[in-house]
N, C-alpha and C. Protein backbone atom coordinates (compact mmCIF):
# COMPACT_ATOMS: atom_id res chain seq x y z
N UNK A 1 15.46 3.59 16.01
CA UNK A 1 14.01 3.67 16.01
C UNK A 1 13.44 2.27 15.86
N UNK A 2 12.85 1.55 16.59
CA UNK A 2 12.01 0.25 16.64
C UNK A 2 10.60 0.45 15.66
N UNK A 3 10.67 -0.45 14.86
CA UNK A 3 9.45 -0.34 14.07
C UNK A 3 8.27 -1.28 14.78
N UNK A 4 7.12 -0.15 14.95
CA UNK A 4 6.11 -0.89 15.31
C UNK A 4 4.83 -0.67 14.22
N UNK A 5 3.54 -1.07 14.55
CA UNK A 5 2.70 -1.13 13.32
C UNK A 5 2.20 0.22 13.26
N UNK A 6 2.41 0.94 14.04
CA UNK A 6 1.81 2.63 13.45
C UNK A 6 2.54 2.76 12.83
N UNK A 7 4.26 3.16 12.37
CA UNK A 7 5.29 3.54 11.56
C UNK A 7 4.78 2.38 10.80
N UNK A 8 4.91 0.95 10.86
CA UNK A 8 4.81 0.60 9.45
C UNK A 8 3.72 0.72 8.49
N UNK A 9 2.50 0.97 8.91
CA UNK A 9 1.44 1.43 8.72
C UNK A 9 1.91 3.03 7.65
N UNK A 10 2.76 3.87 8.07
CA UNK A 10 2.57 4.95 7.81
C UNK A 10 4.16 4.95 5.83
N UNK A 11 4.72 3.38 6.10
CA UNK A 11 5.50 3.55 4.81
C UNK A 11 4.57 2.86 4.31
N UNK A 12 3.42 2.87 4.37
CA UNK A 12 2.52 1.67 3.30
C UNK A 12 2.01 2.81 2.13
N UNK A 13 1.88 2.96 1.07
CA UNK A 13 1.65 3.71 0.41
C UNK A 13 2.93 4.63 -0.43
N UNK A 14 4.08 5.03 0.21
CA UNK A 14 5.23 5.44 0.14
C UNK A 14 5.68 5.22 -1.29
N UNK A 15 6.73 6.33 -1.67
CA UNK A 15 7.49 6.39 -3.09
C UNK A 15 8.39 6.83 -2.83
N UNK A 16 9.60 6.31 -3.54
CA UNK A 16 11.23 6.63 -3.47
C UNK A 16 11.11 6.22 -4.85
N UNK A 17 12.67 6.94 -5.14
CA UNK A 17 12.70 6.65 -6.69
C UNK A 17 14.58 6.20 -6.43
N UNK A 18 14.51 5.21 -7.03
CA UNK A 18 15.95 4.45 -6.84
C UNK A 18 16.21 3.90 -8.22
N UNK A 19 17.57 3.84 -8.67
CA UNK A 19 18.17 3.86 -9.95
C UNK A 19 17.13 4.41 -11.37
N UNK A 20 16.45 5.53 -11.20
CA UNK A 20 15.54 6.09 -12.16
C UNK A 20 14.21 5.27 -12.07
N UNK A 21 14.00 4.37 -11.07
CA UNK A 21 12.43 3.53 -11.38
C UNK A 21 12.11 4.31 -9.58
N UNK A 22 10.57 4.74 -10.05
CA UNK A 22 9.69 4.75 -8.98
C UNK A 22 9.51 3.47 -8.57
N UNK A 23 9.36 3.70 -7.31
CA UNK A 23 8.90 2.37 -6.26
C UNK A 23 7.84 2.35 -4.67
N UNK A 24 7.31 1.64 -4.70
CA UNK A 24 6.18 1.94 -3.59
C UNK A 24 6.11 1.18 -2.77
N UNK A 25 6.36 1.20 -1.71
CA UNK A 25 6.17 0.38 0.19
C UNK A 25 4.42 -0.23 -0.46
N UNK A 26 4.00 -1.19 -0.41
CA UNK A 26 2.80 -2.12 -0.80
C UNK A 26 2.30 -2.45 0.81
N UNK A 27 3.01 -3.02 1.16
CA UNK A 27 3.04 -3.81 2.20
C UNK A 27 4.35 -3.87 3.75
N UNK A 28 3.92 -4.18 4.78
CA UNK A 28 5.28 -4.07 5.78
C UNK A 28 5.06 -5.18 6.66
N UNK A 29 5.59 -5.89 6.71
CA UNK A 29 5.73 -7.00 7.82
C UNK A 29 6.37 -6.99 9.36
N UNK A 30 5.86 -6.07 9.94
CA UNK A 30 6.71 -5.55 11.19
C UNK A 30 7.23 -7.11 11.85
N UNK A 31 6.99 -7.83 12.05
CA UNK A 31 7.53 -9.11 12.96
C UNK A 31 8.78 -9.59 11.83
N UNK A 32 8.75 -9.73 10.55
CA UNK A 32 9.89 -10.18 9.82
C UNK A 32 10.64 -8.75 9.70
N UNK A 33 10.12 -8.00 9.57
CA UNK A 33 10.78 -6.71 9.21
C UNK A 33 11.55 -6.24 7.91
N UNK A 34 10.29 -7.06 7.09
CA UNK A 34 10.22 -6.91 5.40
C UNK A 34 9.31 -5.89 5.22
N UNK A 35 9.55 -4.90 3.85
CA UNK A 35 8.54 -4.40 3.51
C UNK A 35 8.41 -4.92 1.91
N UNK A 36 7.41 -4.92 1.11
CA UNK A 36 7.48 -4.99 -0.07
C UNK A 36 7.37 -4.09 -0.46
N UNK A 37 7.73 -4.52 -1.73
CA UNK A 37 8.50 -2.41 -2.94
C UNK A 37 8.04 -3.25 -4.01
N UNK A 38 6.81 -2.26 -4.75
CA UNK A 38 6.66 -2.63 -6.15
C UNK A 38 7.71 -1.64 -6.55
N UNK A 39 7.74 -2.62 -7.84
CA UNK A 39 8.33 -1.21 -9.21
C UNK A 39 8.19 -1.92 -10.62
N UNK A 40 8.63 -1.78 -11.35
CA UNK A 40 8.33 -1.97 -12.86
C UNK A 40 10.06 -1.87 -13.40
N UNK A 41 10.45 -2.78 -13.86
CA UNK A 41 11.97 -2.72 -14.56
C UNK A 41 12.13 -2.53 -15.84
N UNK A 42 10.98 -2.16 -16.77
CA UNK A 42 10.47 -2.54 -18.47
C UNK A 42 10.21 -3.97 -18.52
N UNK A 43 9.93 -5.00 -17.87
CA UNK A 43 9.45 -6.12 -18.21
C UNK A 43 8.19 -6.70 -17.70
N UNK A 44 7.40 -5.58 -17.13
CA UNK A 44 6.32 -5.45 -16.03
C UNK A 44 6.11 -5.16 -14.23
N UNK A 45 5.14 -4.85 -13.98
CA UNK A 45 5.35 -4.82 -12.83
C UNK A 45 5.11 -5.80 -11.72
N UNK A 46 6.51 -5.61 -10.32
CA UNK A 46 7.02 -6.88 -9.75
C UNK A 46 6.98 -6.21 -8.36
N UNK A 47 6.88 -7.21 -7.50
CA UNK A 47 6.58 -6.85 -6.28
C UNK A 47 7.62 -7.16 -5.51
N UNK A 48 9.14 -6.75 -4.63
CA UNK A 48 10.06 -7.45 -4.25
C UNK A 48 10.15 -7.23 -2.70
N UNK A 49 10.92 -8.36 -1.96
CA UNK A 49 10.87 -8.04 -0.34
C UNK A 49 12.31 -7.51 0.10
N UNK A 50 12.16 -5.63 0.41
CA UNK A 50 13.43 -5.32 1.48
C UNK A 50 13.32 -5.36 2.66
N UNK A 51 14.22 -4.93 3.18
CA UNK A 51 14.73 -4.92 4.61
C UNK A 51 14.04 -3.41 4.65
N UNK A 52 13.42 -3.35 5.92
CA UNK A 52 12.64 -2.40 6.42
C UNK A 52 13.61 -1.04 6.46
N UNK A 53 14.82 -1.51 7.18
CA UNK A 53 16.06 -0.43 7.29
C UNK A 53 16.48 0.20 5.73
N UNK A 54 16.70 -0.64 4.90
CA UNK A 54 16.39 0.24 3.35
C UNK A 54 15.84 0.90 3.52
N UNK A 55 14.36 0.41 3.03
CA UNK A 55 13.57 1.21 3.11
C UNK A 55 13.31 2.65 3.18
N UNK A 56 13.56 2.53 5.03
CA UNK A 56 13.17 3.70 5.97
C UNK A 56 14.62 4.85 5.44
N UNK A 57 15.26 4.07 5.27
CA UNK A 57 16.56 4.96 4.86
C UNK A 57 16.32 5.69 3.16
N UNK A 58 16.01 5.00 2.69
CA UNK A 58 15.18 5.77 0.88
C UNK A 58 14.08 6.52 1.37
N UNK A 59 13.16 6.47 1.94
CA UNK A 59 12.23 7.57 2.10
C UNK A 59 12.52 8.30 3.41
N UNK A 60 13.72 8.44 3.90
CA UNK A 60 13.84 9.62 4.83
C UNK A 60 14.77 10.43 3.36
N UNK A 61 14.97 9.91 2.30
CA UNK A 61 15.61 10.83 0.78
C UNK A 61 14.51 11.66 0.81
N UNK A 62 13.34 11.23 0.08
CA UNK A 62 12.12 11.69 -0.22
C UNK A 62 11.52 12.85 0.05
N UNK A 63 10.65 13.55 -0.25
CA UNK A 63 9.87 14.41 0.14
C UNK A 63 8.70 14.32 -0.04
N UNK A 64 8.62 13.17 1.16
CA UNK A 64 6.79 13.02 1.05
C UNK A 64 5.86 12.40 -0.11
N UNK A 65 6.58 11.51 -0.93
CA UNK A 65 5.69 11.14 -2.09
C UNK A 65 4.70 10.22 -1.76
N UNK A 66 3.47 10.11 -2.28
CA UNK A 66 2.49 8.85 -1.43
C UNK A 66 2.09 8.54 -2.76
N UNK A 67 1.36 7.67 -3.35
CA UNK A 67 0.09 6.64 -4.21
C UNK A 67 -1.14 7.32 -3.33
N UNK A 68 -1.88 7.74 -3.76
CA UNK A 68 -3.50 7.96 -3.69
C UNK A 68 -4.08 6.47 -2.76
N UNK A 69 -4.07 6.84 -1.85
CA UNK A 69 -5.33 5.60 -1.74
C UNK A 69 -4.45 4.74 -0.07
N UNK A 70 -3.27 4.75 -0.60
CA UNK A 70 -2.61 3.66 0.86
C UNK A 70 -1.84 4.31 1.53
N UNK A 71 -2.40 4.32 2.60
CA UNK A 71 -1.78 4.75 3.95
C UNK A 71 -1.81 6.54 4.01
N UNK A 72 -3.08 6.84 3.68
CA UNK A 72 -3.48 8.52 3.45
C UNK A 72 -4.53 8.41 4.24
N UNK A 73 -4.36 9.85 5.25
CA UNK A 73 -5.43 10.25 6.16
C UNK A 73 -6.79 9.67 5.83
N UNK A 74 -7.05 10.22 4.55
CA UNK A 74 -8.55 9.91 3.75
C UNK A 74 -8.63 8.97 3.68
N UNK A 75 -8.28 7.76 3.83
CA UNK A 75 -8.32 6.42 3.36
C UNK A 75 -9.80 5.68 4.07
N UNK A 76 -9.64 6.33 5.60
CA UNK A 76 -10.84 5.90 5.95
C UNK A 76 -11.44 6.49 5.74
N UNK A 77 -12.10 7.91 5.36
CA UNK A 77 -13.01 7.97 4.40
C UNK A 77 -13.53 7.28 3.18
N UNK A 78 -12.70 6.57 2.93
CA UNK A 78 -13.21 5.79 1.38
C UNK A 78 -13.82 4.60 2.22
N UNK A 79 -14.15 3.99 3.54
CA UNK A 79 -14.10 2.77 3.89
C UNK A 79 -15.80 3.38 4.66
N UNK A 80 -16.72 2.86 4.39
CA UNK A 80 -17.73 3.11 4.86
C UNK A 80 -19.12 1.70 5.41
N UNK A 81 -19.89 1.81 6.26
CA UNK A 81 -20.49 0.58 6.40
C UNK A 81 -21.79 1.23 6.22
N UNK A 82 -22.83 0.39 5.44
CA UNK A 82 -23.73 0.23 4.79
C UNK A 82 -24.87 -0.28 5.70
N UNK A 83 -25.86 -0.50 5.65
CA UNK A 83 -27.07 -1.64 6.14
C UNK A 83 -26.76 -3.08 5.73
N UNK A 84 -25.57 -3.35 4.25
CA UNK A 84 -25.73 -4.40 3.26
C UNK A 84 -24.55 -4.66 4.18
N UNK A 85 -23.42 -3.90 4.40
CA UNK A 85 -22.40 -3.87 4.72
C UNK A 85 -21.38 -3.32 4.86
N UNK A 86 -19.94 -3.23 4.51
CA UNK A 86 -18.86 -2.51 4.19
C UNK A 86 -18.38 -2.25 3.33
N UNK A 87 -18.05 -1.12 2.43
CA UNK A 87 -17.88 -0.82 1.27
C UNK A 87 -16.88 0.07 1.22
N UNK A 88 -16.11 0.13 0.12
CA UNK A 88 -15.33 1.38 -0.36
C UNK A 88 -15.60 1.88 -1.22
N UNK A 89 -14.95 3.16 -1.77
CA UNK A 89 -15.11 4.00 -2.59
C UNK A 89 -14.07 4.03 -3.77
N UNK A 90 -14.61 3.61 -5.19
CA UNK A 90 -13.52 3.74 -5.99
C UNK A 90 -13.86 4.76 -7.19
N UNK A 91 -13.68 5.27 -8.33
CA UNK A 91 -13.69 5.90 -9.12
C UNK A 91 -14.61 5.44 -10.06
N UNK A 92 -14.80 3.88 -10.07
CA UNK A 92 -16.05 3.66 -10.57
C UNK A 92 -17.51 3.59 -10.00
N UNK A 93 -17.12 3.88 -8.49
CA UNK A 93 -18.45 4.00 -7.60
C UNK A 93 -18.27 2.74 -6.40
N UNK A 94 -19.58 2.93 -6.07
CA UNK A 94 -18.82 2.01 -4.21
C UNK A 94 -18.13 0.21 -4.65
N UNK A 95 -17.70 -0.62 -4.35
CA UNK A 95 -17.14 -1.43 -4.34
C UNK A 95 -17.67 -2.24 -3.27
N UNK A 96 -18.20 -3.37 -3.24
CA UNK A 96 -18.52 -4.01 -1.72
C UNK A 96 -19.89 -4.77 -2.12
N UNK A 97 -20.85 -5.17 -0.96
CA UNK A 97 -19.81 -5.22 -0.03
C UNK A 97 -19.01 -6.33 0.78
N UNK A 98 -18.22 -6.03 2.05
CA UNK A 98 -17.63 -6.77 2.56
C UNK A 98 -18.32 -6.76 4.01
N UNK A 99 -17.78 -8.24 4.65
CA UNK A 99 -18.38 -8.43 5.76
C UNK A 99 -17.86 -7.76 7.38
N UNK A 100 -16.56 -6.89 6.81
CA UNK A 100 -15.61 -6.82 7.87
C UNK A 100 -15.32 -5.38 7.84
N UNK A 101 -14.42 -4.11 8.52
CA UNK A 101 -13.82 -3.40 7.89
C UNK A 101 -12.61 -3.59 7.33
N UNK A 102 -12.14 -4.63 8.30
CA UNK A 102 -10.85 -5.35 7.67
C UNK A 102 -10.84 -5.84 6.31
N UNK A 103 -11.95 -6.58 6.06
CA UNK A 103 -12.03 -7.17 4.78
C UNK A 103 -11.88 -5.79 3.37
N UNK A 104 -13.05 -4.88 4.18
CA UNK A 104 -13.12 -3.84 3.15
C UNK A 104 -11.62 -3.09 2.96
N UNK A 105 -10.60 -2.86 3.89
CA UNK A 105 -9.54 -2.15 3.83
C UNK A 105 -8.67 -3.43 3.15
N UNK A 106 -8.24 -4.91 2.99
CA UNK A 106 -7.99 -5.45 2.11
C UNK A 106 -8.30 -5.45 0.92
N UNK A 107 -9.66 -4.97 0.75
CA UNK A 107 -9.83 -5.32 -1.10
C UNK A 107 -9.91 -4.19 -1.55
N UNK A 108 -9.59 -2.75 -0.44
CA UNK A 108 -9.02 -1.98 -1.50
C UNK A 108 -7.47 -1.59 -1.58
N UNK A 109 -7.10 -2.13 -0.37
CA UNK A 109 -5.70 -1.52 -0.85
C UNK A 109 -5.50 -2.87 -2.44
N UNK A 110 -5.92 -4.27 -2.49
CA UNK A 110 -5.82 -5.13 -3.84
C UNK A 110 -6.52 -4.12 -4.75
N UNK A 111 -7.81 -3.70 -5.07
CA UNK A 111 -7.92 -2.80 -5.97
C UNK A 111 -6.92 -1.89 -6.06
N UNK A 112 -6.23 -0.97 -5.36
CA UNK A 112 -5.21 -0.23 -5.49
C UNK A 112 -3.87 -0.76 -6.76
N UNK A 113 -3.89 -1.66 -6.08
CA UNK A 113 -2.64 -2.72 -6.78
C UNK A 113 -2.90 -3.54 -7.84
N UNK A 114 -4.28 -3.71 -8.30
CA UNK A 114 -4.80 -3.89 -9.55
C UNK A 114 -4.79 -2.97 -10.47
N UNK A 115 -4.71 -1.70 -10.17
CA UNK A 115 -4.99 -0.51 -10.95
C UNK A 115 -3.32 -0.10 -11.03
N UNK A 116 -2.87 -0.61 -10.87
CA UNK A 116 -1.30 -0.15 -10.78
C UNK A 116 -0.41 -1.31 -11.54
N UNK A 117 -1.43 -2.62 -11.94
CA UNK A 117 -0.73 -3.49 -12.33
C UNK A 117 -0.14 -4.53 -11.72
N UNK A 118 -0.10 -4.38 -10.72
CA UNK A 118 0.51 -5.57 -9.69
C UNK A 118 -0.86 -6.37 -9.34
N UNK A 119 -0.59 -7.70 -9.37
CA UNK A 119 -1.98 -8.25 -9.13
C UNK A 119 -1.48 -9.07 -7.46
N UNK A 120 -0.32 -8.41 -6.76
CA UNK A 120 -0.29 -9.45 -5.93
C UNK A 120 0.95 -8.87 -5.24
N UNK A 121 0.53 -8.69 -3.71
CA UNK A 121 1.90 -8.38 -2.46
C UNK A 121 2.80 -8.64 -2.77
N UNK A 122 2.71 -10.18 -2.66
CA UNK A 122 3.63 -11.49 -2.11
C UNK A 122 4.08 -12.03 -2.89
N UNK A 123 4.87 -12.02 -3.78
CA UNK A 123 5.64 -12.75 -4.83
C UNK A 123 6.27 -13.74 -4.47
């Protein structure tokens, strides 16, 4: 199977659970063909780069686990444009705005990953 950006698009959000720690697809780099995997080891949470083929091989284990918010149908529902601009939707109320939709779908999947503890993809 050739990974292109719809499939990688679709492990973004993703959970496998490997040696007893949950872990989550953050991010996918289809041209390097890295994805990043948060997880938490008890010393905080860390953001690390696998091989896409991992990966895809741990969540064909799975049954469907996702994070709220990345890479879920609804997602563009939370992404809305304004008169002011582009905004999302968070739990404390709209977020924004931004000048782009792009921009707006960046600062929430980072809110996502703020709320989870990770302050950052790319380690």
């Amino acid at each position: 199977m050739t990974l292109n950006a719809t499939l990688a698009k679709r492990y973004e959000g993703r959970l496998f659970v490997e040696n007893g720690r949950l872990h989550m697809v953050v991010e996918v780099d289809v041209a390097a063909g890295t994805a990043y995997v948060s997880s938490n080891d008890g010393s905080g949470p860390q953001v690390n780069p696998w091989s896409v083929v991992d990966v895809r091989r741990r969540l064909a284990a799975e049954n469907g686990l996702l994070l709220d918010g990345l890479a879920r149908a609804d997602e563009s529902e939370r992404i809305t444009e304004k008169e002011q601009g582009w905004f999302f939707t968070s739990r404390e109320g709209p977020q924004g705005p931004f000048k782009t939709r792009a921009q707006a779908t960046r600062e929430l999947k980072a809110y996502i990953m703020t709320s989870q503890g990770t302050t950052s993809v790319k380690h």
